[in-house]
Protein backbone atom coordinates (compact mmCIF):
# COMPACT_ATOMS: atom_id res chain seq x y z
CA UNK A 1 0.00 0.00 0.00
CA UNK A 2 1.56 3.44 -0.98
CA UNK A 3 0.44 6.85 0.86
CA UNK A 4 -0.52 9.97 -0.42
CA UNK A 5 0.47 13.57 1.17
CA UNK A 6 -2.13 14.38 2.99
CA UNK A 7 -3.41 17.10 0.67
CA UNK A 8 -7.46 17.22 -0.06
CA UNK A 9 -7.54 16.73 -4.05
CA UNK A 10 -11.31 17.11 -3.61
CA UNK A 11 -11.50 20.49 -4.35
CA UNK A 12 -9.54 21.32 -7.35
CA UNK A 13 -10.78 23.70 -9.80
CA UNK A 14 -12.16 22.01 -12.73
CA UNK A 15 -14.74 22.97 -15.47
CA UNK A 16 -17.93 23.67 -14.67
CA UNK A 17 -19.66 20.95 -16.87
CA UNK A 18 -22.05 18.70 -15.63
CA UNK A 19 -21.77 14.82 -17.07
CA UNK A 20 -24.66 12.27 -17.47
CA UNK A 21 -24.01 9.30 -14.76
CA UNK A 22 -25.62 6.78 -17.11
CA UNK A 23 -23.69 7.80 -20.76
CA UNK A 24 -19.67 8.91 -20.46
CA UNK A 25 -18.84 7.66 -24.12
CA UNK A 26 -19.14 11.29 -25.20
CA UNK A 27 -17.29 12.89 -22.23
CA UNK A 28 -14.76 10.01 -22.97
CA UNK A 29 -14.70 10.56 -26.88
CA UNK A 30 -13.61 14.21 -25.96
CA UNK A 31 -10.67 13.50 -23.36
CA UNK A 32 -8.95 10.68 -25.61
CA UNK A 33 -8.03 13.54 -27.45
CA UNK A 34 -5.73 14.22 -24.85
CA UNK A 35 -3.83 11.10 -25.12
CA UNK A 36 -0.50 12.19 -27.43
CA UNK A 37 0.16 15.50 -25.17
CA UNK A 38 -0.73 13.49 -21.84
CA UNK A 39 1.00 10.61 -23.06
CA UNK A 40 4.17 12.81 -23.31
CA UNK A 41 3.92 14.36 -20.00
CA UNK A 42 4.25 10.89 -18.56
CA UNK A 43 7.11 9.84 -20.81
CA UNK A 44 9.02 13.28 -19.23
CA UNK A 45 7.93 12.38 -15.93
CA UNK A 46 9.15 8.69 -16.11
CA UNK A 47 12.90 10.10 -17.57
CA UNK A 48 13.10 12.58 -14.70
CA UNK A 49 12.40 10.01 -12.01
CA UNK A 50 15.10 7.73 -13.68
CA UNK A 51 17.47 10.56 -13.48
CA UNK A 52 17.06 10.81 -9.90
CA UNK A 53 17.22 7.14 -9.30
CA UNK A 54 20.34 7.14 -10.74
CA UNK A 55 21.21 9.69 -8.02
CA UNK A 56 20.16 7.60 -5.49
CA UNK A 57 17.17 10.02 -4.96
CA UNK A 58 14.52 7.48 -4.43
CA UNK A 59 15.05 4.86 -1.08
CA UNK A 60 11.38 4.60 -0.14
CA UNK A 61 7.86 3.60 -2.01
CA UNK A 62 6.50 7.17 -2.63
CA UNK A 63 3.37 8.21 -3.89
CA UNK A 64 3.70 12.01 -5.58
CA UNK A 65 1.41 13.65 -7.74
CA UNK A 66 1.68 16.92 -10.67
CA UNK A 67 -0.41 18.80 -12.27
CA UNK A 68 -0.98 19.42 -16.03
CA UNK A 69 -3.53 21.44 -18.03
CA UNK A 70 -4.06 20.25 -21.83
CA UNK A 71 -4.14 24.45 -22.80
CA UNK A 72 -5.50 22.74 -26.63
CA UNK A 73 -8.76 21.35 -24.51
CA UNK A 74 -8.87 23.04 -20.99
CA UNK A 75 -8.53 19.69 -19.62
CA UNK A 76 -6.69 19.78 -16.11
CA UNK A 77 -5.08 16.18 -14.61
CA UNK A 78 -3.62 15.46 -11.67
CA UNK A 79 -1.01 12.76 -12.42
CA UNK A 80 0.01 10.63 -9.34
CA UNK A 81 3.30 8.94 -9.91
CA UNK A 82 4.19 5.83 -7.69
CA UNK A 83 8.42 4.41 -7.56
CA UNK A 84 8.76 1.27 -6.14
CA UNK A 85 10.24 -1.74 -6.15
CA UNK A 86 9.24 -5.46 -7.57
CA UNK A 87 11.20 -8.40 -7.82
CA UNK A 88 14.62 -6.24 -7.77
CA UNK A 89 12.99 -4.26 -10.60
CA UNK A 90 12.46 -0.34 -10.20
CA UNK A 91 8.59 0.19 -11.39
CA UNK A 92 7.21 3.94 -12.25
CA UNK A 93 3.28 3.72 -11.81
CA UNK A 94 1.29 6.92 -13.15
CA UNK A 95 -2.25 7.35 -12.62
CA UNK A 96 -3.89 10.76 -14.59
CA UNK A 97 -7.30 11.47 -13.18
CA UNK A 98 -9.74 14.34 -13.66
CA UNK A 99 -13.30 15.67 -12.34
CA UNK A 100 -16.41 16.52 -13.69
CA UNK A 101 -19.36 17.07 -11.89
CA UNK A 102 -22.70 15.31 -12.48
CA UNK A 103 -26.13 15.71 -11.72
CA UNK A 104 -26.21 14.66 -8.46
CA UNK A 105 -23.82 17.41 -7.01
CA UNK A 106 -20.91 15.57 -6.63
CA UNK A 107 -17.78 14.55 -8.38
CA UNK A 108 -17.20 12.23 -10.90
CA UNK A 109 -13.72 11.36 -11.56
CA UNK A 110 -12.17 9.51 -14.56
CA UNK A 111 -8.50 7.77 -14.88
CA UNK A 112 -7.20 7.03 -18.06
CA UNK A 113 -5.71 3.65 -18.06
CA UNK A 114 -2.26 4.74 -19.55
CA UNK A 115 0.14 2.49 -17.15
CA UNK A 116 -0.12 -1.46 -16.25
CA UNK A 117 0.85 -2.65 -12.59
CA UNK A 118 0.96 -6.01 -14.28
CA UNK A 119 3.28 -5.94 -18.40
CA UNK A 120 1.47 -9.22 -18.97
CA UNK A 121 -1.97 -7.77 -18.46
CA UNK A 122 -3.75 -6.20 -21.01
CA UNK A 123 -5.85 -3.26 -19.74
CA UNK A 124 -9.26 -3.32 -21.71
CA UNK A 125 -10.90 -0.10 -20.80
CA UNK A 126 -9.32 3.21 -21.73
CA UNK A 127 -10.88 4.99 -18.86
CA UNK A 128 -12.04 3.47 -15.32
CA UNK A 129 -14.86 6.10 -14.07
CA UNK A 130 -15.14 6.81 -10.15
CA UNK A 131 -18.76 7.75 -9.37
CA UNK A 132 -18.94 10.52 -6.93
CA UNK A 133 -21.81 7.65 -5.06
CA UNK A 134 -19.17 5.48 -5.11
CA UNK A 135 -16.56 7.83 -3.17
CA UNK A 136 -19.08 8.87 -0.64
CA UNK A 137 -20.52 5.34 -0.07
CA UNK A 138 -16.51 3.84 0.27
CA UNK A 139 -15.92 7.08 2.39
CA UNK A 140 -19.47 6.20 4.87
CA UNK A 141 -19.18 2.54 4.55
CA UNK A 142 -15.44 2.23 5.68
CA UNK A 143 -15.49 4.72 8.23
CA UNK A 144 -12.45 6.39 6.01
CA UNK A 145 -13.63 10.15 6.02
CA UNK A 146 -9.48 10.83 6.27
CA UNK A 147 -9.10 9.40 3.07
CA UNK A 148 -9.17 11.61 0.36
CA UNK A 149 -10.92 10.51 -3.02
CA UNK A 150 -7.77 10.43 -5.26
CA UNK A 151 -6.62 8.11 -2.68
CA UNK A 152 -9.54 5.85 -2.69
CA UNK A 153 -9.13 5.54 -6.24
CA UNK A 154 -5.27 4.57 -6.75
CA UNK A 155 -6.37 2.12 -3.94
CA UNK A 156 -8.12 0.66 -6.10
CA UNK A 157 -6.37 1.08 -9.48
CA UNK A 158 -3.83 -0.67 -7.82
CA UNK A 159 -4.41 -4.24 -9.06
CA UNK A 160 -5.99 -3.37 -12.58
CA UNK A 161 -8.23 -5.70 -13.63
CA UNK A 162 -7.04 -8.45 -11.72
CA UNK A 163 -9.66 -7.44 -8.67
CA UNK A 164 -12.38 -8.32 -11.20
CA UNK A 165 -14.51 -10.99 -10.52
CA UNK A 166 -16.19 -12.40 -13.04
CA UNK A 167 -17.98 -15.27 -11.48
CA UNK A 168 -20.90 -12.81 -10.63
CA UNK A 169 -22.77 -11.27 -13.12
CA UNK A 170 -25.65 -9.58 -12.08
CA UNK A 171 -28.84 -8.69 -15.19
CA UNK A 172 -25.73 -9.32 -17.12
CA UNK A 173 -24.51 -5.56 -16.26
CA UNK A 174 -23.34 -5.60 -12.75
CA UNK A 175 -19.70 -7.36 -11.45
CA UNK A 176 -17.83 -7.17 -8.63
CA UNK A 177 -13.73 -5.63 -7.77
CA UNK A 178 -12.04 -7.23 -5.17
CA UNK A 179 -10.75 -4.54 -2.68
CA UNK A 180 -9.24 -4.83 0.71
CA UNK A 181 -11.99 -2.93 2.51
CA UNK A 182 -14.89 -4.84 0.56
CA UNK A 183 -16.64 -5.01 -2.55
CA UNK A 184 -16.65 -2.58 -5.48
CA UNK A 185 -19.97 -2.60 -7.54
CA UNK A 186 -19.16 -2.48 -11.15
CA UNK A 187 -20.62 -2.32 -14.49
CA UNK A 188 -18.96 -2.33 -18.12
CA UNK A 189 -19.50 -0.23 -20.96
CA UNK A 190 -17.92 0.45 -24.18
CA UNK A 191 -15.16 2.66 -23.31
CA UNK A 192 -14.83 2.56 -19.62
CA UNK A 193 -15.16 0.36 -16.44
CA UNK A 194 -17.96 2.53 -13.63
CA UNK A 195 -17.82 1.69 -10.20
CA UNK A 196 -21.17 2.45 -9.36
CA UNK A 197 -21.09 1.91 -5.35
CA UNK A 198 -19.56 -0.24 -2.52
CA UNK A 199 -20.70 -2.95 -0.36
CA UNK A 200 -18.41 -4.43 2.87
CA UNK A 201 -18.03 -7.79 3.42
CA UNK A 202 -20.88 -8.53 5.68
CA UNK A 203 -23.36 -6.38 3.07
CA UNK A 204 -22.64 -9.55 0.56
CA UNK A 205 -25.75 -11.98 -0.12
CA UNK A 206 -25.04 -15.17 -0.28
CA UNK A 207 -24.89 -15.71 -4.14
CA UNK A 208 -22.19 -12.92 -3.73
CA UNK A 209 -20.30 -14.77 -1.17
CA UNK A 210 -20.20 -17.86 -3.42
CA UNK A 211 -18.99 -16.25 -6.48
CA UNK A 212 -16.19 -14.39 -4.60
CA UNK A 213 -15.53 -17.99 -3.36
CA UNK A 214 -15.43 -19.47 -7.16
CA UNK A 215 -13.71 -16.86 -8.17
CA UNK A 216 -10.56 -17.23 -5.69
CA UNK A 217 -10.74 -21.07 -6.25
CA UNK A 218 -10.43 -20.64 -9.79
CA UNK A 219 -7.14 -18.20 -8.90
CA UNK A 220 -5.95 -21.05 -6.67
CA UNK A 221 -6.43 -23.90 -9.24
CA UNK A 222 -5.28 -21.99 -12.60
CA UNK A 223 -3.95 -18.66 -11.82
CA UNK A 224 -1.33 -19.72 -8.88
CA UNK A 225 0.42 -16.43 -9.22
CA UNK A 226 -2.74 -14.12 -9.65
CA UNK A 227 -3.84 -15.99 -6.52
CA UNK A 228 -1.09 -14.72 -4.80
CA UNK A 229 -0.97 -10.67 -5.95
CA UNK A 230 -4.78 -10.63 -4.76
CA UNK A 231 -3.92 -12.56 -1.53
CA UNK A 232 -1.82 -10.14 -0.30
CA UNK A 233 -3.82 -7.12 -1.22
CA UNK A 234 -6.64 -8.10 0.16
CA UNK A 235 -6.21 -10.21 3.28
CA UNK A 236 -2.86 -9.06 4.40
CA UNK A 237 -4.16 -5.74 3.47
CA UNK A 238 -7.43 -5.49 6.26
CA UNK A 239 -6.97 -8.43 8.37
CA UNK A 240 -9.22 -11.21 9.34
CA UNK A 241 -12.08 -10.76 7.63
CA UNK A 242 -10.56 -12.20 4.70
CA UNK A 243 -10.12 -15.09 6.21
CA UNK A 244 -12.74 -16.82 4.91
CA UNK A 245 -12.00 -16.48 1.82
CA UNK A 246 -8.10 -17.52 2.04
CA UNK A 247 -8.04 -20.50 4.14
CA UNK A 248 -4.67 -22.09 5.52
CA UNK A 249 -4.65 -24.59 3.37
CA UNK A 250 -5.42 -23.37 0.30
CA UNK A 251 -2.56 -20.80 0.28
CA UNK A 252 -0.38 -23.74 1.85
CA UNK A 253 -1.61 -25.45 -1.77
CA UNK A 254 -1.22 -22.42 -3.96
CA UNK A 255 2.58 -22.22 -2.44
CA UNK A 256 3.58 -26.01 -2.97
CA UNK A 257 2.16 -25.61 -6.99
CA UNK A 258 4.57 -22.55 -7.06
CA UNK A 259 7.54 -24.63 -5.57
CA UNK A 260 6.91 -26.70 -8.60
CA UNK A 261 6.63 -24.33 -11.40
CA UNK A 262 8.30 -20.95 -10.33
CA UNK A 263 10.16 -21.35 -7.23
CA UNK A 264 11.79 -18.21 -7.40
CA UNK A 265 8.38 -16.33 -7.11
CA UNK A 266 7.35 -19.06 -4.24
CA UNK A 267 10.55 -17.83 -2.16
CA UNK A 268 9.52 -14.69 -2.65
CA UNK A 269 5.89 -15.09 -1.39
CA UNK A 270 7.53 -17.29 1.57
CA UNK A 271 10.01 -14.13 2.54
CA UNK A 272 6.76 -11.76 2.50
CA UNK A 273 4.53 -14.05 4.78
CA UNK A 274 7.32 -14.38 7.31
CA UNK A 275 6.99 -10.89 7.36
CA UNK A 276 3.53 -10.99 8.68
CA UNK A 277 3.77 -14.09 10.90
């Protein structure tokens, strides 16, 4: 988990323009424009940062942020940039979100899916959209009213689309994202991925319950090392009430496959659990 200064991002200036909740493919049409000049930006952040890791500037995970206006359409970002470290490899992690607000009153925000935590994953949705419900229910739900929405989000941006289960499909529009405080409500469309609202863990029905189950069995069974990325980020990341959900033995399982067919990464996952233990 990285942290963010504690700086309110909340109230930025952006346009006045109010967006429809239930169609972003034209608000979304309009900031892919932005794509070449933002796309830059991030290119001259990522070469600065490697300058000063070559200076031995950068010792500690770090989660920064800068902001750039697109003067061509009056779009303003706020790019948070993440350095860290994974398997002896430096990673640069950029995450360029803006706010519009919509009809309700509150703040919708949109990140455009530039950068992949994961290079073998490819990210299908050119925009994940934040409703300004789904803030405020995470925010009431959680208990979190410290936590700052840009936060919330790179929280949750920080396995990609790993954190989405697919075992539940509700009217064939809704899904669930696997997060470390509890369930994100999802639904797809064209161009983006919505979170809509948030559930905790003891909100789930039972049908929900048994897909997240599925789901984390299928991990276990055919995804050993996806198993692991979303073990640690979820129960290691909020304690017991994961537990259910990651029993003893079927991490004990996961870790004997990996033995087998990367032991390198199994060591690895060994090393972190001492950690904890």
């Amino acid at each position: 988990m990285v942290f963010l200064n504690s700086i309110d991002q909340s109230n930025l200036k952006k346009p006045v323009m109010f967006v429809d909740s239930e169609d972003y493919e034209h608000l979304i049409s309009q900031l892919t424009k932005d794509f070449p000049l933002l796309k830059t930006k991030l290119d001259d952040i990522r070469i600065k940062i490697n300058e000063q890791i070559k200076k031995r500037k950068y010792f500690a995970p770090l989660l920064k942020f800068v902001e750039w206006r697109n003067h061509a359409t009056n779009v303003k970002w706020t790019i948070h940039y993440n350095v860290g470290k994974e398997n002896g490899m430096t990673t640069i992690r950029c995450f360029p979100i803006t706010a519009y607000n919509n009809k309700e009153g509150q703040k919708d925000y949109f990140v455009f899916c530039l950068d992949k935590l994961n290079p073998n994953l490819a990210e299908s949705h050119l925009f994940k959209v934040f409703r300004g419900h789904f803030i405020s229910r995470y925010l009431e739900r959680t208990n979190s009213t410290n936590e700052t929405p840009h936060l919330v989000i790179i929280n949750f941006m920080m396995l990609q689309d790993i954190g989405i289960n697919y075992h539940y499909n509700q009217n064939e529009k809704w899904l669930m994202y696997l997060n470390s405080r509890g369930i994100g409500m999802i639904r797809e469309d064209r161009l983006c991925l919505v979170f809509d609202t948030f559930l905790t863990l003891p909100e789930l029905k039972p049908d929900q319950n048994q897909a997240i189950l599925q789901y984390i069995d299928e991990l276990s069974k055919n995804k050993p090392v996806d198993f692991c990325l979303i073990f640690f980020h979820l129960q290691m990341g909020n304690g017991i009430e994961w537990k259910t959900y990651f029993t003893d033995d079927k991490v004990i399982n996961v870790i004997k496959n990996l033995d087998i067919i990367k032991p390198r990464f199994a060591q690895a996952i060994k090393y972190k659990l001492s950690k904890f233990f």
